[in-house]
Protein backbone atom coordinates (compact mmCIF):
# COMPACT_ATOMS: atom_id res chain seq x y z
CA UNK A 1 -18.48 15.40 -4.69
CA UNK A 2 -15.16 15.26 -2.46
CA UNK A 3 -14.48 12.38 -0.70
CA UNK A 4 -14.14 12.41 3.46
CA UNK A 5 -10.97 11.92 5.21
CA UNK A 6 -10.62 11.11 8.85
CA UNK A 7 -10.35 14.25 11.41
CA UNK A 8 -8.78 11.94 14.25
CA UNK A 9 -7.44 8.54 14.45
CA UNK A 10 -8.04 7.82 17.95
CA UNK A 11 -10.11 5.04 18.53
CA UNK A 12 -9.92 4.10 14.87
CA UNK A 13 -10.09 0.74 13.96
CA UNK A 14 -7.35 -0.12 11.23
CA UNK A 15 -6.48 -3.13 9.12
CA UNK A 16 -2.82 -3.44 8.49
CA UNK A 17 -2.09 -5.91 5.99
CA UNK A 18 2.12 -6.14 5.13
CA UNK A 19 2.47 -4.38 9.50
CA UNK A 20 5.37 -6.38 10.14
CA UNK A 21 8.05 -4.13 8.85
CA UNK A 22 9.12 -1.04 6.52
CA UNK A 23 6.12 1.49 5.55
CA UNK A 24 3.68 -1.46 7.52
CA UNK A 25 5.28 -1.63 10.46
CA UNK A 26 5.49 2.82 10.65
CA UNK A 27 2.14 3.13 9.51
CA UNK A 28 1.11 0.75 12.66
CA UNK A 29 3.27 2.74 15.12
CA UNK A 30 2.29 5.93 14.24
CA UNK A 31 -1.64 5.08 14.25
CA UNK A 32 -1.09 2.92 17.50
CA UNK A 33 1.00 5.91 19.04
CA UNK A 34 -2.28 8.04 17.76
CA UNK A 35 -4.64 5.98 19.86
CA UNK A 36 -5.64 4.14 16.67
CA UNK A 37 -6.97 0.70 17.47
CA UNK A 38 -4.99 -1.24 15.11
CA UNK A 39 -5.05 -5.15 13.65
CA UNK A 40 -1.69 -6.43 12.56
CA UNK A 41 -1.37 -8.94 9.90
CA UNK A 42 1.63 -10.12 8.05
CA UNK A 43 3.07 -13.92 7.94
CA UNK A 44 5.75 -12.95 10.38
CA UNK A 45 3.90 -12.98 13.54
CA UNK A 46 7.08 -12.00 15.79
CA UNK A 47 7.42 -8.83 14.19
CA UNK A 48 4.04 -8.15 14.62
CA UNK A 49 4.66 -9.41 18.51
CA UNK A 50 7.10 -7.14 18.73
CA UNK A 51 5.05 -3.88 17.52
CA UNK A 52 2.04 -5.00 19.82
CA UNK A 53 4.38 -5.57 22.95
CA UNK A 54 4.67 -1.57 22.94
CA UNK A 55 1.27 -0.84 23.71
CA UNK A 56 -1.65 -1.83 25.85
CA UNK A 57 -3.10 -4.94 24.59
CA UNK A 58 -6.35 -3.84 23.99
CA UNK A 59 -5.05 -1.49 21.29
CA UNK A 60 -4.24 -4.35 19.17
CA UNK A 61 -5.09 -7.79 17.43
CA UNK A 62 -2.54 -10.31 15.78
CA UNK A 63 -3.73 -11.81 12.60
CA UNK A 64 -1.36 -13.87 10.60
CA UNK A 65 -2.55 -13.84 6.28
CA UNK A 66 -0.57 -14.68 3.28
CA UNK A 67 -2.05 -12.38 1.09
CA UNK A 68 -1.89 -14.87 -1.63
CA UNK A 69 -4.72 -17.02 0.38
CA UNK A 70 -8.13 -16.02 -0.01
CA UNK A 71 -9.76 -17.70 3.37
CA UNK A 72 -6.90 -16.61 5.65
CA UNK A 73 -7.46 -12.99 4.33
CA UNK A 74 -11.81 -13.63 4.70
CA UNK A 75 -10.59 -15.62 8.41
CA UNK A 76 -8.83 -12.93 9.36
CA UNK A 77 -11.06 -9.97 8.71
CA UNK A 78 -14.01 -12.36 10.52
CA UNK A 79 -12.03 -11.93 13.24
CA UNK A 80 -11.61 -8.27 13.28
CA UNK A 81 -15.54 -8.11 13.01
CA UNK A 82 -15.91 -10.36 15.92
CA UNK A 83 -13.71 -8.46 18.11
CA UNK A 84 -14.13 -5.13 17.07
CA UNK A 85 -17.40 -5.27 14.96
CA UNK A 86 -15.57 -3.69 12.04
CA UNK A 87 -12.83 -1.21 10.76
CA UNK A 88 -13.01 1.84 9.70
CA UNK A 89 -10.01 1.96 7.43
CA UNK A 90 -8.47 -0.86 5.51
CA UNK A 91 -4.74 0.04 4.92
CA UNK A 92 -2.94 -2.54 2.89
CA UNK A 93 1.01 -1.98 2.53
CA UNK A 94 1.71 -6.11 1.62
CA UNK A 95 4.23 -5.99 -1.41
CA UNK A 96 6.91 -8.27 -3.45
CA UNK A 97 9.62 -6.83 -5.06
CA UNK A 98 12.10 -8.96 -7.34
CA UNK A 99 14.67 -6.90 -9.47
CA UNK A 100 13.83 -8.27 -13.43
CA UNK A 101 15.26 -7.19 -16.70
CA UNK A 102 14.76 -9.10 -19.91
CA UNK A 103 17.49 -10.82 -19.52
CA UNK A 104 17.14 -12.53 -16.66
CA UNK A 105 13.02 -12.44 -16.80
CA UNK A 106 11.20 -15.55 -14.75
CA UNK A 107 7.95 -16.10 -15.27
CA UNK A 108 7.28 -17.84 -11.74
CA UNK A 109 8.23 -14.88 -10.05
CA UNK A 110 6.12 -12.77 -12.50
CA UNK A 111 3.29 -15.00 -11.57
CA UNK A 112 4.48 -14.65 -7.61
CA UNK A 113 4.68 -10.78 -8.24
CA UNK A 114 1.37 -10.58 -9.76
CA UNK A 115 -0.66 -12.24 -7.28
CA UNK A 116 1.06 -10.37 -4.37
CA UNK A 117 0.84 -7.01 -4.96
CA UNK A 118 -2.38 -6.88 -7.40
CA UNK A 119 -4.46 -9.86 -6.77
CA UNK A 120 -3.63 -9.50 -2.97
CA UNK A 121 -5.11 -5.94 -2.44
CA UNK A 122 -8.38 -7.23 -4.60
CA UNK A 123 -8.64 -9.77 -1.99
CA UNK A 124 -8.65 -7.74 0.75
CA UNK A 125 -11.23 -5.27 -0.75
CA UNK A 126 -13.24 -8.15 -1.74
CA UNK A 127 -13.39 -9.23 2.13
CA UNK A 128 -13.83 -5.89 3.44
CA UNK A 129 -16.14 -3.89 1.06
CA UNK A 130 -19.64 -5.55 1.97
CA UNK A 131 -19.77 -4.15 4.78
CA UNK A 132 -18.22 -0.84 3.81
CA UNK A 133 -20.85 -0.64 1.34
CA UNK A 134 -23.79 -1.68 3.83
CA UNK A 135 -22.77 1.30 6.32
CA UNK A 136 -21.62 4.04 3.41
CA UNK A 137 -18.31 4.46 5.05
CA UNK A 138 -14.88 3.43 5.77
CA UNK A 139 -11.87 3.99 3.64
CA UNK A 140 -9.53 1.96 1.42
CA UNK A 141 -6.05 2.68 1.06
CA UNK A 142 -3.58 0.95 -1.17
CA UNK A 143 -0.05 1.43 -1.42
CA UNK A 144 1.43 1.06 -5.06
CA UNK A 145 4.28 2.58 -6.47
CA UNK A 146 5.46 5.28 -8.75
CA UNK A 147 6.92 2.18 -10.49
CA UNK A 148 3.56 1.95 -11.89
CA UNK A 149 3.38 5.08 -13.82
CA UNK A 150 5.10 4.10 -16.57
CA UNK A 151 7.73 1.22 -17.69
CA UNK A 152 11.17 1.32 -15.70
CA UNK A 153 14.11 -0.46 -15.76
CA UNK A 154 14.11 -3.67 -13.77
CA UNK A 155 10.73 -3.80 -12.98
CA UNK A 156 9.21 -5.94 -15.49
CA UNK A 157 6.84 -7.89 -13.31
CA UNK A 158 6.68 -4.97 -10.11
CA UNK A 159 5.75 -2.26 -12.75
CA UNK A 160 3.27 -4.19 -13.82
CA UNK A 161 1.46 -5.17 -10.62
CA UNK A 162 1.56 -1.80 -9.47
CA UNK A 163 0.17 -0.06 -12.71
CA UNK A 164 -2.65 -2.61 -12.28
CA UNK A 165 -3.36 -1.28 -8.28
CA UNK A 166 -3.37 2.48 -10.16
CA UNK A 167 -6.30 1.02 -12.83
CA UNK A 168 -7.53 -1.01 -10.02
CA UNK A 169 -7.58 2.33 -7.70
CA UNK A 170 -8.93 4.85 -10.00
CA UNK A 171 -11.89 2.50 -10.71
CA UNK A 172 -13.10 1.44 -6.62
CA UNK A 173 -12.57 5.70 -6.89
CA UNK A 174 -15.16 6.05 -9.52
CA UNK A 175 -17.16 3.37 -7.59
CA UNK A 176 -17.38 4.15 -4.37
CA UNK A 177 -17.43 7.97 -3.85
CA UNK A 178 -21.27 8.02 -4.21
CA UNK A 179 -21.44 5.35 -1.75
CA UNK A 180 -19.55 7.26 1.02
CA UNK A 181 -16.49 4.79 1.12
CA UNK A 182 -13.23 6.71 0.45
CA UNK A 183 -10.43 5.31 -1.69
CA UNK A 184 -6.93 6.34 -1.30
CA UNK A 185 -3.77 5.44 -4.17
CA UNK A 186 -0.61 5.55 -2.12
CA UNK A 187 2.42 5.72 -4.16
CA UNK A 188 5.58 6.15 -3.01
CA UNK A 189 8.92 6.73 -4.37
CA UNK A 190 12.00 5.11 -2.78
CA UNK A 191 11.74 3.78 0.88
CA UNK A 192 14.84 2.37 2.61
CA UNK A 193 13.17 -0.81 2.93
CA UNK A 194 14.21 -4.22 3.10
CA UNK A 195 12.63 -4.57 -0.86
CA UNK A 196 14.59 -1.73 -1.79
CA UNK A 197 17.92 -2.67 0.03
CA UNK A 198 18.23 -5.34 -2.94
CA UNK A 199 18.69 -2.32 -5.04
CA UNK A 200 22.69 -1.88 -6.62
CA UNK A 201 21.98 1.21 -7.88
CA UNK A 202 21.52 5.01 -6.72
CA UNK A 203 17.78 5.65 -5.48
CA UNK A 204 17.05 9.11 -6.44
CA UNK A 205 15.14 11.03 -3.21
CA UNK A 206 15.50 7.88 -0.94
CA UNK A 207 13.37 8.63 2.29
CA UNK A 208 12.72 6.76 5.52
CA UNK A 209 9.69 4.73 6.73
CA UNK A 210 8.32 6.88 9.16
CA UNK A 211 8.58 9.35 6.79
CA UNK A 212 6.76 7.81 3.93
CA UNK A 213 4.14 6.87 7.32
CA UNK A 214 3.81 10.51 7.90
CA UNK A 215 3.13 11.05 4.28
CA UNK A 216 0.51 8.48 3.66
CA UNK A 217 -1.27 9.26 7.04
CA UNK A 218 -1.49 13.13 6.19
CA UNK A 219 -2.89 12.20 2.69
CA UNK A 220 -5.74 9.96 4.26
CA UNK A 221 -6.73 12.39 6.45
CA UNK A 222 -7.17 15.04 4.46
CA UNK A 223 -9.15 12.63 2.05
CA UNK A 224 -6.63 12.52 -0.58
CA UNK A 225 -7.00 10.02 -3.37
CA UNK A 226 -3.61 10.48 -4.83
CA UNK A 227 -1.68 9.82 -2.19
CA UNK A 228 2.29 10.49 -3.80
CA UNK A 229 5.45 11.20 -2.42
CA UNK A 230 8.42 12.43 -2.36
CA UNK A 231 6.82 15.51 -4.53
CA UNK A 232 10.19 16.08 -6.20
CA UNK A 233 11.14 12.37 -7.34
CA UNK A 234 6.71 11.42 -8.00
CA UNK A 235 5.92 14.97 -9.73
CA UNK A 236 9.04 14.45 -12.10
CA UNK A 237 7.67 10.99 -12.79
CA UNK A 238 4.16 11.91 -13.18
CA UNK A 239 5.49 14.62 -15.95
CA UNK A 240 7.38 12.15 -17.70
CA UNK A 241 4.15 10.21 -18.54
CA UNK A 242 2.79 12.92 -20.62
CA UNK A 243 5.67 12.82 -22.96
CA UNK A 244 6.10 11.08 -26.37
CA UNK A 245 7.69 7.74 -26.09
CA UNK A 246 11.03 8.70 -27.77
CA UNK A 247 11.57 11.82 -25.31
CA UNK A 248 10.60 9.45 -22.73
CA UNK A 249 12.76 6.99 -23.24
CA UNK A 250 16.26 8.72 -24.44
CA UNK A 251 15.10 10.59 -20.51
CA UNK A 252 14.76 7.17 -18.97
CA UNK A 253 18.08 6.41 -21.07
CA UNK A 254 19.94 9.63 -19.78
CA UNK A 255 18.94 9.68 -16.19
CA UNK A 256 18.35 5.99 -14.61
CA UNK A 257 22.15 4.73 -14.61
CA UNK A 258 21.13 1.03 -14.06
C-alpha cells in the first residue's frame, strides 16, 4: 500500500504551525501563492500579519499558539473547523534550537527543547487526527532534522527531540496508512534561518528557505514519507548511520570542525 499525495494545492486547506518566519513562513507563501487556503499560527502575530497582508483575506486565518500549550493548540484548530470545516494537511514547521555541548549542558533548556520540538508536534496531531481518522484522509507533515539521525556535536538536547519526531514519524506511518491519512518526515539539512544564524561554524550544503519550501512541498505531493534534503549533505548522513560507532565517530571527528 502507497500512501496518497496531493495532485494540486489550490483550494487546500493548510495548518501552519511555526508560519511566521524561515521554512514556516516559505512554506505559507508558496502554498498561499498556489491558491492554498492557508491558517497561520505562530506567537508572533505581526509576522504572520505581514504574510496575510499579501493576499486576499479570504485565503487566510491568523491563529496565535505556543506550541508548548495544549488548549491554545485544541482553540486554535476549533477555529479552523469553524471557519473552514477542516484541513486537509497539517504542516507543522514550530522548532527550538539552542547550541549545547557537555560542557555547557542546561537542563531547563533541555526540558524547553524537548517540549518544543517533540511534545509540540504530538500536540498538534493529537488535536487534528480525530477527525483525520473519521474521514480517512488528510496528511501530516512534520519537519525534523537530519540532526536526528544520529548524535552530533552541539546538539545534545535538539538531536534528541528530533530523533524522537523520526520514532514518533515512522510509527503515525505504520498507523495510519491503512486508514488513508498520509504521514510525511521532513528533514532538512542546513537552512539559513534565524536558528541556524546562531551557528559559529561552517554549515556544510547551507540552502535557502524557499528552497527547503520547494523541497518539502514536492515531497508531499508526490506522497513521500521521507521527506530529506539537500540529497548530498542528508544521503551522506543517512550512510553514516549504518557504520560502526568507531568509524563513525573518528568521521564525525575528521569532518565536523566545531
Amino acid at each position: 500500500m502507497k500512501q496518497l499525495g496531493i495532485d494540486s494545492f489550490s483550494g487546500k486547506r493548510v495548518w501552519i504551525i511555526g508560519a511566521s518566519s524561515g521554512i514556516g513562513a516559505a512554506c505559507a507563501q508558496a502554498l498561499l501563492s498556489k491558491g492554498a487556503k492557508v491558517a497561520l499560527s505562530s506567537r508572533r502575530i505581526e509576522r504572520l500579519e505581514q504574510i496575510a497582508r499579501a493576499v486576499k483575506p479570504e485565503q487566510t486565518l491568523i491563529l496565535p499558539v505556543d506550541v508548548t500549550q495544549q488548549q491554545q493548540i485544541q482553540t486554535a484548530y476549533q477555529s479552523i473547523v469553524q471557519a473552514w470545516g477542516g484541513i486537509d494537511l497539517l504542516l507543522f514547521v514550530s522548532g527550538m534550537y539552542v547550541p549545547l555541548r557537555a560542557d555547557n549542558f542546561d537542563i531547563n533548556t533541555a526540558e524547553q527543547t524537548i517540549d518544543a520540538n517533540l511534545l509540540g508536534p504530538m500536540r498538534a496531531v493529537a488535536a487534528v487526527l480525530p477527525n483525520m481518522l473519521s474521514a480517512h484522509a488528510g496528511h501530516i507533515a512534520i519537519v525534523g532534522s537530519v540532526a536526528g539521525y544520529s548524535g552530533l556535536p552541539k546538539a545534545l538536547a535538539y538531536g534528541p527531540s528530533k530523533a524522537g519526531i523520526i520514532n514518533f514519524c515512522e510509527t503515525l506511518y505504520y498507523d495510519l496508512l491503512p486508514q488513508g491519512v498520509s504521514v510525511h518526515m521532513i528533514s532538512p539539512g542546513f537552512v539559513a534561518t534565524e536558528a541556524t544564524a546562531q551557528n559559529d561554524f561552517e554549515m556544510p550544503a547551507l540552502i535557502t528557505a524557499d528552497q527547503a519550501a520547494t523541497e518539502i512541498l514536492s515531497g508531499i505531493q508526490k506522497g513521500e514519507f521521507d521527506i530529506h534534503f539537500p540529497k548530498r549533505f542528508s544521503g551522506f548522513l543517512k550512510f553514516l548511520r549504518i557504520l560502526p560507532y568507531p568509524l563513525y565517530f573518528w568521521i564525525v571527528r575528521r569532518f565536523v570542525k566545531i
